[in-house]
N, C-alpha and C. Protein backbone atom coordinates (compact mmCIF):
# COMPACT_ATOMS: atom_id res chain seq x y z
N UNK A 1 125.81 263.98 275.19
CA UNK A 1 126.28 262.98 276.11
C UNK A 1 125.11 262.10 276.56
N UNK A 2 125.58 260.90 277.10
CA UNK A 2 124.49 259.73 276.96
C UNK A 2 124.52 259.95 278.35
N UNK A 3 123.29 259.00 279.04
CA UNK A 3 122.79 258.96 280.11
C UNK A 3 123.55 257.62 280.71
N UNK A 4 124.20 257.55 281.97
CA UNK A 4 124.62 255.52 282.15
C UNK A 4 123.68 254.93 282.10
N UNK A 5 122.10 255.07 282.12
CA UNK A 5 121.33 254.24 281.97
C UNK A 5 120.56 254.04 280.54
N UNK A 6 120.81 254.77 279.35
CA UNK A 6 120.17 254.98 278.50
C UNK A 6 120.42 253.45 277.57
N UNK A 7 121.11 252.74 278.07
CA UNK A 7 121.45 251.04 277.39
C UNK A 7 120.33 250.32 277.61
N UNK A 8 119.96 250.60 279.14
CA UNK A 8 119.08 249.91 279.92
C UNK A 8 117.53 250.29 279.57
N UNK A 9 117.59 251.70 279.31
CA UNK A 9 116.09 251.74 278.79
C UNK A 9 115.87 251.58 277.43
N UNK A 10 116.68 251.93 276.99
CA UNK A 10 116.73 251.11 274.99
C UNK A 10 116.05 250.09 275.39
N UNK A 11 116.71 249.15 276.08
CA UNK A 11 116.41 247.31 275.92
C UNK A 11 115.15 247.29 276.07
N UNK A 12 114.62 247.94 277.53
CA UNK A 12 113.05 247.80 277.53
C UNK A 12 112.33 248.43 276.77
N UNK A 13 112.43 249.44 276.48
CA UNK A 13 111.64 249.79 275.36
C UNK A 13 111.11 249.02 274.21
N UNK A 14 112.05 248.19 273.40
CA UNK A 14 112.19 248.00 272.52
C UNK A 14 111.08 246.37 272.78
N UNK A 15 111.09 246.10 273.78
CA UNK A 15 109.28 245.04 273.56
C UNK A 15 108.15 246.12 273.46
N UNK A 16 107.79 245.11 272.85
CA UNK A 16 106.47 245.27 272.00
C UNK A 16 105.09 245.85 273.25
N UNK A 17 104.55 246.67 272.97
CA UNK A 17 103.67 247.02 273.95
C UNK A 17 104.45 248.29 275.28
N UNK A 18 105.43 248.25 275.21
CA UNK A 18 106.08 249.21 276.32
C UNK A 18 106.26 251.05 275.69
N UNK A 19 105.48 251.03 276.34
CA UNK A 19 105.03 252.70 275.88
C UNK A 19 106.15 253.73 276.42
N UNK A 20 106.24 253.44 277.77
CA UNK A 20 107.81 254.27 278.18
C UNK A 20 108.07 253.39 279.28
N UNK A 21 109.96 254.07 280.07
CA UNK A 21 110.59 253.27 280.92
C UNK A 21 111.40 254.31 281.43
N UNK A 22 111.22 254.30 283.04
CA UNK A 22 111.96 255.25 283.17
C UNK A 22 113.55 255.23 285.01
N UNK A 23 113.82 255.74 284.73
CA UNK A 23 114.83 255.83 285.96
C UNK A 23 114.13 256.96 286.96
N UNK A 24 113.60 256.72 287.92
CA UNK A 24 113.12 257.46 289.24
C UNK A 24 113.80 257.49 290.32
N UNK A 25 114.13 258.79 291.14
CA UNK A 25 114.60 258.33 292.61
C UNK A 25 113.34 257.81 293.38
N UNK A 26 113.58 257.21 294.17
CA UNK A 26 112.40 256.60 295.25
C UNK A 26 112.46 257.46 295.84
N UNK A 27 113.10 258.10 296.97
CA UNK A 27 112.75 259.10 297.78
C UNK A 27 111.62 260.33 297.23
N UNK A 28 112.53 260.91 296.75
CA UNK A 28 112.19 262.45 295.87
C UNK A 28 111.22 262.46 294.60
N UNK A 29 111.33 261.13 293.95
CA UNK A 29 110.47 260.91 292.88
C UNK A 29 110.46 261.88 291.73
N UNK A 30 111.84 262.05 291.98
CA UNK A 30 112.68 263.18 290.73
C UNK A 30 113.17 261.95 289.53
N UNK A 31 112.71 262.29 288.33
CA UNK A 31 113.19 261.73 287.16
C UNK A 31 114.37 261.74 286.60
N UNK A 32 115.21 260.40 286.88
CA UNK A 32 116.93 260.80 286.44
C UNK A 32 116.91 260.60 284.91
N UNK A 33 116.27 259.62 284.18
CA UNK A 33 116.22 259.33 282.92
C UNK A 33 114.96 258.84 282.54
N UNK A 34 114.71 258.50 280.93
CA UNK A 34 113.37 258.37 280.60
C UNK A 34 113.13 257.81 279.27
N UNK A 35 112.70 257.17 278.84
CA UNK A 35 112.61 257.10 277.20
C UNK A 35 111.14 256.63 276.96
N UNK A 36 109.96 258.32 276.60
CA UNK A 36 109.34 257.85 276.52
C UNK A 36 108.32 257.91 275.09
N UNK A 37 106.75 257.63 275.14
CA UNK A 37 106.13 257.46 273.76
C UNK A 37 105.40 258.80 274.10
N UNK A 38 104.81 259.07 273.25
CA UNK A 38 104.13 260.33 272.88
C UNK A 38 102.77 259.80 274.19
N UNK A 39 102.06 261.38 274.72
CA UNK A 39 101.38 260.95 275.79
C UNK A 39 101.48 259.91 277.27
N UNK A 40 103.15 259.99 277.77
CA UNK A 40 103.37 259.56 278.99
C UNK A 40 103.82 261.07 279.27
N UNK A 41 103.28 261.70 280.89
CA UNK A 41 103.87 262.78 281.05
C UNK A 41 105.08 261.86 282.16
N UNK A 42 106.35 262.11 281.89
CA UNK A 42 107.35 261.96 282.49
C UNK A 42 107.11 262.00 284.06
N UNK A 43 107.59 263.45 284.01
CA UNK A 43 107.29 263.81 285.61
C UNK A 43 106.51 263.88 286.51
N UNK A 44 104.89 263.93 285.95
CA UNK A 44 104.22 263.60 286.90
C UNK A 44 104.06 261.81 287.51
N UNK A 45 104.52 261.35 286.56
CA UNK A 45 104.31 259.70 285.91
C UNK A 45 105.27 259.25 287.12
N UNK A 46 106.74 259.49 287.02
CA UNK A 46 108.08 259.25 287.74
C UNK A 46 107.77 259.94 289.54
N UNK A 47 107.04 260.75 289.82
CA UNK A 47 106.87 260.94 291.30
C UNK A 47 105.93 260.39 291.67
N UNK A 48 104.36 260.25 290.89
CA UNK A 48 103.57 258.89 291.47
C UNK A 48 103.96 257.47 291.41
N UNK A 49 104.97 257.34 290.48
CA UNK A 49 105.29 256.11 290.81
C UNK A 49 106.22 255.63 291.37
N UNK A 50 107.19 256.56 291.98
CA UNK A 50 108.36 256.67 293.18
C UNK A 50 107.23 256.68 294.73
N UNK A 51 106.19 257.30 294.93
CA UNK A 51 105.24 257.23 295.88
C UNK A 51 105.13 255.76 295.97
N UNK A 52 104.29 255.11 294.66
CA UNK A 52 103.59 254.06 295.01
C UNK A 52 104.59 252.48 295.34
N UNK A 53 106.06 252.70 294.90
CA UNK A 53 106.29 251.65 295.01
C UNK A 53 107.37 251.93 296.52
N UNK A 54 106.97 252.93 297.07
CA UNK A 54 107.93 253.30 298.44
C UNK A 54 106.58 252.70 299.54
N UNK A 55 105.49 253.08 299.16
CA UNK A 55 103.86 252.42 300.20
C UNK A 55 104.12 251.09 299.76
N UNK A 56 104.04 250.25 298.88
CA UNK A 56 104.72 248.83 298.62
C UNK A 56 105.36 248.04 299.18
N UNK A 57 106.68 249.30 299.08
CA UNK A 57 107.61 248.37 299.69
C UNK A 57 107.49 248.44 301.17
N UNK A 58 106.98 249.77 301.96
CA UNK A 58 106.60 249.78 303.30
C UNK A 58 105.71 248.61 303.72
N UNK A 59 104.11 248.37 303.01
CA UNK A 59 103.43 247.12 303.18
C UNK A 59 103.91 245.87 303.35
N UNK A 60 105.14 245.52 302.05
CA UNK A 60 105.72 244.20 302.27
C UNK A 60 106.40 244.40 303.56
N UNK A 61 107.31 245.46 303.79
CA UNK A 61 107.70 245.15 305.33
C UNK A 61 107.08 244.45 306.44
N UNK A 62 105.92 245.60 306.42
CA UNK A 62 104.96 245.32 307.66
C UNK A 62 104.51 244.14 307.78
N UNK A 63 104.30 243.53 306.34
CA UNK A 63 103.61 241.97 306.59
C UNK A 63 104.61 240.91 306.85
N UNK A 64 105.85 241.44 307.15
CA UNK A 64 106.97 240.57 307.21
C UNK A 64 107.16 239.21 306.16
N UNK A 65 107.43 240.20 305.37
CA UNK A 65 107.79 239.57 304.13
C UNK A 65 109.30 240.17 303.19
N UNK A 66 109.64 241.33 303.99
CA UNK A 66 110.70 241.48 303.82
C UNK A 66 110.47 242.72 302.20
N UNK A 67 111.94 243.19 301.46
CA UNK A 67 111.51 244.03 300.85
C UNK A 67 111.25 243.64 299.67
N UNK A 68 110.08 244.73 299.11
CA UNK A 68 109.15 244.18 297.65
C UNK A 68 110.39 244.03 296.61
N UNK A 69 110.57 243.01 295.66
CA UNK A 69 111.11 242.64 294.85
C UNK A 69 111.00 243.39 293.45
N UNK A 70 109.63 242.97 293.25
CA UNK A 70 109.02 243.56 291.84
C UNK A 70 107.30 244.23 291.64
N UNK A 71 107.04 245.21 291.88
CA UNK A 71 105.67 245.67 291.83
C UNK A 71 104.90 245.71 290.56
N UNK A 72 103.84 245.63 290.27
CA UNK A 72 103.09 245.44 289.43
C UNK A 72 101.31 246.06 289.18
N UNK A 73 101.43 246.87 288.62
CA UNK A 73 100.11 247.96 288.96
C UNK A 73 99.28 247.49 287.35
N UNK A 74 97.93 246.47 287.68
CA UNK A 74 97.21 246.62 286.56
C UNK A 74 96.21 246.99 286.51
N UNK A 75 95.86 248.09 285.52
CA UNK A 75 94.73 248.93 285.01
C UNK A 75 94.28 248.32 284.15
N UNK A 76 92.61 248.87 283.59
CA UNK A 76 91.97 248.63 282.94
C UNK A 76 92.79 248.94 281.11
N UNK A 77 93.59 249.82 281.19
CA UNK A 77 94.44 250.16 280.13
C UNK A 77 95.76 249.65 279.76
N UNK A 78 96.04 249.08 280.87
CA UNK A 78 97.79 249.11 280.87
C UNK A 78 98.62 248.31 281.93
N UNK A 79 99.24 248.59 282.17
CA UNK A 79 100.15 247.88 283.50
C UNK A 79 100.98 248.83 283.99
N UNK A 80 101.71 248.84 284.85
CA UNK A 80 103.12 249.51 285.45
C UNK A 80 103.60 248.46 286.27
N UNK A 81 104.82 248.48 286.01
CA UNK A 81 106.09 247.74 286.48
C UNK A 81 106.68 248.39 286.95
N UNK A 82 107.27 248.28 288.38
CA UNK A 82 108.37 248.80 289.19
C UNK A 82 109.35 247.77 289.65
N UNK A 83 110.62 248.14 289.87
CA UNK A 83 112.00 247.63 290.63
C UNK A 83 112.79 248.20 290.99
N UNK A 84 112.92 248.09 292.18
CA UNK A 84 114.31 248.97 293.59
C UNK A 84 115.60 248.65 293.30
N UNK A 85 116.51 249.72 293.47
CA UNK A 85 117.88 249.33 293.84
C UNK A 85 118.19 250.65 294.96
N UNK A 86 118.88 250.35 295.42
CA UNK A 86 119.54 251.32 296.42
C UNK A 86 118.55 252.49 296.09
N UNK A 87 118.44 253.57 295.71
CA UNK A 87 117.83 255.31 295.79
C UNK A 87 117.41 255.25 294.43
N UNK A 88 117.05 254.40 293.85
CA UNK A 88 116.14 254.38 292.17
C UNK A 88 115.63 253.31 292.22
N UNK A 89 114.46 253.57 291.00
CA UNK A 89 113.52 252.72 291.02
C UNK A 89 113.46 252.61 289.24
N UNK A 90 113.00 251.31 288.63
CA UNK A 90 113.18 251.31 287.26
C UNK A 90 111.58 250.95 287.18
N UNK A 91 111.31 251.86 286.20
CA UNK A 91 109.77 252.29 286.45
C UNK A 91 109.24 251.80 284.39
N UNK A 92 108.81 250.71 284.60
CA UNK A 92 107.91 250.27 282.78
C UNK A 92 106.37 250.52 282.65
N UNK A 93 105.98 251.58 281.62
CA UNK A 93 104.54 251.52 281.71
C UNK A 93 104.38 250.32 280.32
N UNK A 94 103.47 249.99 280.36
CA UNK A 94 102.88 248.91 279.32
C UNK A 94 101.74 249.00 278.77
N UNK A 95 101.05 248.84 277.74
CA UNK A 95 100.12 248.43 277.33
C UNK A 95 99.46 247.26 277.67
N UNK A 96 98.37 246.78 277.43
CA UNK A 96 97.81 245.20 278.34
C UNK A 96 98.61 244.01 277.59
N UNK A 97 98.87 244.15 276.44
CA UNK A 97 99.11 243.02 275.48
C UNK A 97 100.68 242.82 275.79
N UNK A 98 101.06 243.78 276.60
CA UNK A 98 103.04 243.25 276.64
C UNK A 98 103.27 242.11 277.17
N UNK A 99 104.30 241.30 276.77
CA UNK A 99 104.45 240.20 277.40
C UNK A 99 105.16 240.43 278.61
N UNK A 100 104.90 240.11 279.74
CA UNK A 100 105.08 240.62 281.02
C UNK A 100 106.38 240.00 281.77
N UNK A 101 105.61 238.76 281.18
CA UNK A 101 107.11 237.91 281.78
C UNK A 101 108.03 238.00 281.13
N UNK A 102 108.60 238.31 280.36
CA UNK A 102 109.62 239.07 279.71
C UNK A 102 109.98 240.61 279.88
N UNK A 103 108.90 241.09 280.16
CA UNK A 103 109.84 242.48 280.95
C UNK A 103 109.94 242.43 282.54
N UNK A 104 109.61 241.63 283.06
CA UNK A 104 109.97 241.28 284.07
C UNK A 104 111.28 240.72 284.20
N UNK A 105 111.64 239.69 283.58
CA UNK A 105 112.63 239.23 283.56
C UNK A 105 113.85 240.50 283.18
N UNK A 106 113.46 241.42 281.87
CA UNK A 106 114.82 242.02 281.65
C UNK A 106 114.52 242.87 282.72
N UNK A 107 113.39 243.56 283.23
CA UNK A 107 113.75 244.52 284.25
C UNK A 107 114.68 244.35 285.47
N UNK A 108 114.99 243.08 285.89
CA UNK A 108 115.15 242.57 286.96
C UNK A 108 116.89 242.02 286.79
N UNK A 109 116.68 241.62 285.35
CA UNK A 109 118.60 241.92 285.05
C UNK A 109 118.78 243.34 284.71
N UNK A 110 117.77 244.40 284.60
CA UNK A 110 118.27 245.58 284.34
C UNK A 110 118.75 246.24 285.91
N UNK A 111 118.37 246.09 286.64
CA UNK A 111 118.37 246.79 287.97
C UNK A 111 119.24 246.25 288.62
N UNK A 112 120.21 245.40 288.05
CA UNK A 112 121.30 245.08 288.66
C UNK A 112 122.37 246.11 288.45
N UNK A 113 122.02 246.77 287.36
CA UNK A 113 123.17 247.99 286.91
C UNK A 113 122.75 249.17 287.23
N UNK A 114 121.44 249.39 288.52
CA UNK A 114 121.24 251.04 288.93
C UNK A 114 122.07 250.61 289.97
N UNK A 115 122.01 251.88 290.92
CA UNK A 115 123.26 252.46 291.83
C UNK A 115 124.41 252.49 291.73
């Protein structure tokens, strides 16, 4: 049996440079789904990055700016992409070379179909 989100992480996956993509709760930073490449550990991956984009979205509050839209974590290796919906978070790791603005964009029609 398929996952309801497993449409949604096909799509991202499938650019060039996206190493894995995953479905996180924000709260709990428990991993609902995942599709990933050899050497992403899932679970530790899916609760630091349910942490980091919950301090995010707390910051944008505080600066009254209202809640974070789309987060964006770049390393010397890679990137991470985050996006909220209600109690999940759609979580893209990347390589440097992904085209960004394009997974930005599908992430952002993807997260119209969590909750």
């Amino acid at each position: 049996m398929t996952s309801p989100y497993a449409t949604i992480l096909a799509g991202l996956i499938r650019h060039r440079g996206v190493k894995g993509c995953l479905v996180v709760g924000e709260t709990d930073g428990l991993l609902v789904d995942s599709t990933l490449q050899f050497g992403v550990n899932g679970q530790i991956f899916a609760a630091l990055t349910a942490s980091l984009f919950r301090k995010a979205r707390r910051a944008s509050q505080a600066a009254g700016l209202g809640d974070a839209a789309f987060v964006q974590l770049e390393a010397e290796n890679g990137r991470v992409c985050a996006v909220g919906r209600g109690e999940l978070v759609l979580v893209v790791v990347a390589e440097p070379r992904v085209n960004l603005g394009l997974v930005r964009v599908d992430m952002l029609k993807a997260v119209e179909a969590l909750a």
